[in-house]
N, C-alpha and C. Protein backbone atom coordinates (compact mmCIF):
# COMPACT_ATOMS: atom_id res chain seq x y z
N UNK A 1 -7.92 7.22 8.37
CA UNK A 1 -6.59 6.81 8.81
C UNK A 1 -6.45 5.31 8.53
N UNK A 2 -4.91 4.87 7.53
CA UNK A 2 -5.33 3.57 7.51
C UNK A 2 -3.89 3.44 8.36
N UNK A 3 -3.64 2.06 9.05
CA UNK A 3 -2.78 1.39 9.85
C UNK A 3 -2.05 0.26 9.43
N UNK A 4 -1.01 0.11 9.04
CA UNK A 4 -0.43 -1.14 8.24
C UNK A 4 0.09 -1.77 9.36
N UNK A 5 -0.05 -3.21 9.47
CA UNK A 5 0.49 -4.19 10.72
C UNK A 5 1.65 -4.92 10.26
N UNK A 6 2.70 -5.11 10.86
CA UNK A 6 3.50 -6.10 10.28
C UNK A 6 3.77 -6.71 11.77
N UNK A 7 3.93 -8.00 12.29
CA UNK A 7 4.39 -8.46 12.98
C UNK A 7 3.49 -8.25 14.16
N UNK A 8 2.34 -8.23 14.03
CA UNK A 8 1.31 -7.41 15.48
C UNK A 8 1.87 -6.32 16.05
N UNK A 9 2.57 -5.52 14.91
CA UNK A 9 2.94 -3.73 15.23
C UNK A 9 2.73 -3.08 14.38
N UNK A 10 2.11 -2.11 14.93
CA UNK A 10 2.00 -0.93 13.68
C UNK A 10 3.32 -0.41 13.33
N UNK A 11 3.35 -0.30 12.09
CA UNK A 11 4.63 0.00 11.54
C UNK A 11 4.45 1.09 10.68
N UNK A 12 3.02 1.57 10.34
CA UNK A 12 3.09 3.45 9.39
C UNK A 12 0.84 3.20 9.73
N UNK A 13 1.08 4.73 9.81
CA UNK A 13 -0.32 5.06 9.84
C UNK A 13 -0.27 6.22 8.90
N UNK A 14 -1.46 6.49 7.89
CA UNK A 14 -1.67 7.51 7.48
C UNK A 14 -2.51 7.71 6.74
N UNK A 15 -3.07 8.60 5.61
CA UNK A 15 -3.82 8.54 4.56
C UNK A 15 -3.49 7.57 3.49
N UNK A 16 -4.07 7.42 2.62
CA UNK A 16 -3.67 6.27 1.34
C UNK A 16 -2.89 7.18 0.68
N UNK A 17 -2.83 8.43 0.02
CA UNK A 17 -2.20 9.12 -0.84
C UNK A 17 -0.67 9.03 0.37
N UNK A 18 -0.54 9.21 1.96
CA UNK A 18 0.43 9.63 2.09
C UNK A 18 1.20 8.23 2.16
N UNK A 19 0.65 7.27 2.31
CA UNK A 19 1.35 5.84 3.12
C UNK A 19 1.72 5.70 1.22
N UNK A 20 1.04 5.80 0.56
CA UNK A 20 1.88 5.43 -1.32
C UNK A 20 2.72 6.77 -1.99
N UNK A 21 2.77 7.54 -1.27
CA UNK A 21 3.92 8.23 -1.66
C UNK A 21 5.28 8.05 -0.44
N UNK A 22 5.41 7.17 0.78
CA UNK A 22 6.23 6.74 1.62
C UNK A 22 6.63 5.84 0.62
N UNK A 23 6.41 4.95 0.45
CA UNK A 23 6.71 3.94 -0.63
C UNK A 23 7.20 2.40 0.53
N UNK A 24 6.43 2.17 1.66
CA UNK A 24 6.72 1.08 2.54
C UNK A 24 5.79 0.09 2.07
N UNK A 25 5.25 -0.26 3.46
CA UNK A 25 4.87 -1.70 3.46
C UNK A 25 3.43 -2.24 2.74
N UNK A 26 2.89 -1.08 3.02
CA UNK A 26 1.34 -0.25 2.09
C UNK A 26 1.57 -0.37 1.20
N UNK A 27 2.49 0.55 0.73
CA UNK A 27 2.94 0.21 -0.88
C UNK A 27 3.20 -1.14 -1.69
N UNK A 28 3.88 -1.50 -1.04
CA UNK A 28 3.90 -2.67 -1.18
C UNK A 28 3.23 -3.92 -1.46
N UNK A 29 2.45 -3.50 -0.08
CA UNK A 29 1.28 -4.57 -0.45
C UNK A 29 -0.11 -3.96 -1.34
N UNK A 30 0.13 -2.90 -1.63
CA UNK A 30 -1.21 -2.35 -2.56
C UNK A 30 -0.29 -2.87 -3.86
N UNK A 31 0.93 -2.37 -4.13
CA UNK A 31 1.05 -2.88 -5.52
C UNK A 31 0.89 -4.19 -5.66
N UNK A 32 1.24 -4.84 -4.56
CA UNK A 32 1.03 -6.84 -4.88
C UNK A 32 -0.33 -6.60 -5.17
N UNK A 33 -0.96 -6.17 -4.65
CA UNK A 33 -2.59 -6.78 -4.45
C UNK A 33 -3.02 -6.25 -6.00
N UNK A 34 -2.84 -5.35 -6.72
CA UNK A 34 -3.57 -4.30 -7.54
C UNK A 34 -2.62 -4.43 -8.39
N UNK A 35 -1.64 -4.84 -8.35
CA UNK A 35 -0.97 -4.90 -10.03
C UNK A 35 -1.14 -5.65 -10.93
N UNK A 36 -2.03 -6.51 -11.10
CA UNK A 36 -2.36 -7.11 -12.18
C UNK A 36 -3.82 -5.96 -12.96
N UNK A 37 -4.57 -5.76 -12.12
CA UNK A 37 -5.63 -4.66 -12.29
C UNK A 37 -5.22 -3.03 -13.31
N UNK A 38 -4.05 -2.80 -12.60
CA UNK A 38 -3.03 -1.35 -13.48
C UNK A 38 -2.97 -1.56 -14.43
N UNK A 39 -2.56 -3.44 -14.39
CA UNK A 39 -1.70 -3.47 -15.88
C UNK A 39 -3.06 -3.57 -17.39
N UNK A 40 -4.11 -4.28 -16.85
CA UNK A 40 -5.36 -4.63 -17.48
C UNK A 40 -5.69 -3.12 -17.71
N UNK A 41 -5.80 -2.15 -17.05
CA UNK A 41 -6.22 -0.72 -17.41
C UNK A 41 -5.20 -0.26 -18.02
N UNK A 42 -3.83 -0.66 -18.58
CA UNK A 42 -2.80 0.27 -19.19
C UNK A 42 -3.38 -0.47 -20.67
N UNK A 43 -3.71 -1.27 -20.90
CA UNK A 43 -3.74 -1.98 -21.99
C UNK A 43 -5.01 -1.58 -22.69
């Protein structure tokens, strides 16, 4: 179970597959964090 915090509140709990197909704050911050990495493996 992962728990995303925004503001010292939980704001989505769930698996990784389900919190990146929600497309919130997880998402979000996994694509900030990991999109330079995608792009190095598309190439």
């Amino acid at each position: 179970m992962i728990y995303t915090v925004d503001g010292g509140m939980v704001v989505e709990a769930g698996a990784h597959d389900e919190l990146m197909a929600r497309k919130g704050l997880f998402y979000r911050l996994h694509e900030t964090q990991f999109h330079d990495e995608v792009e190095a493996e598309a190439a």
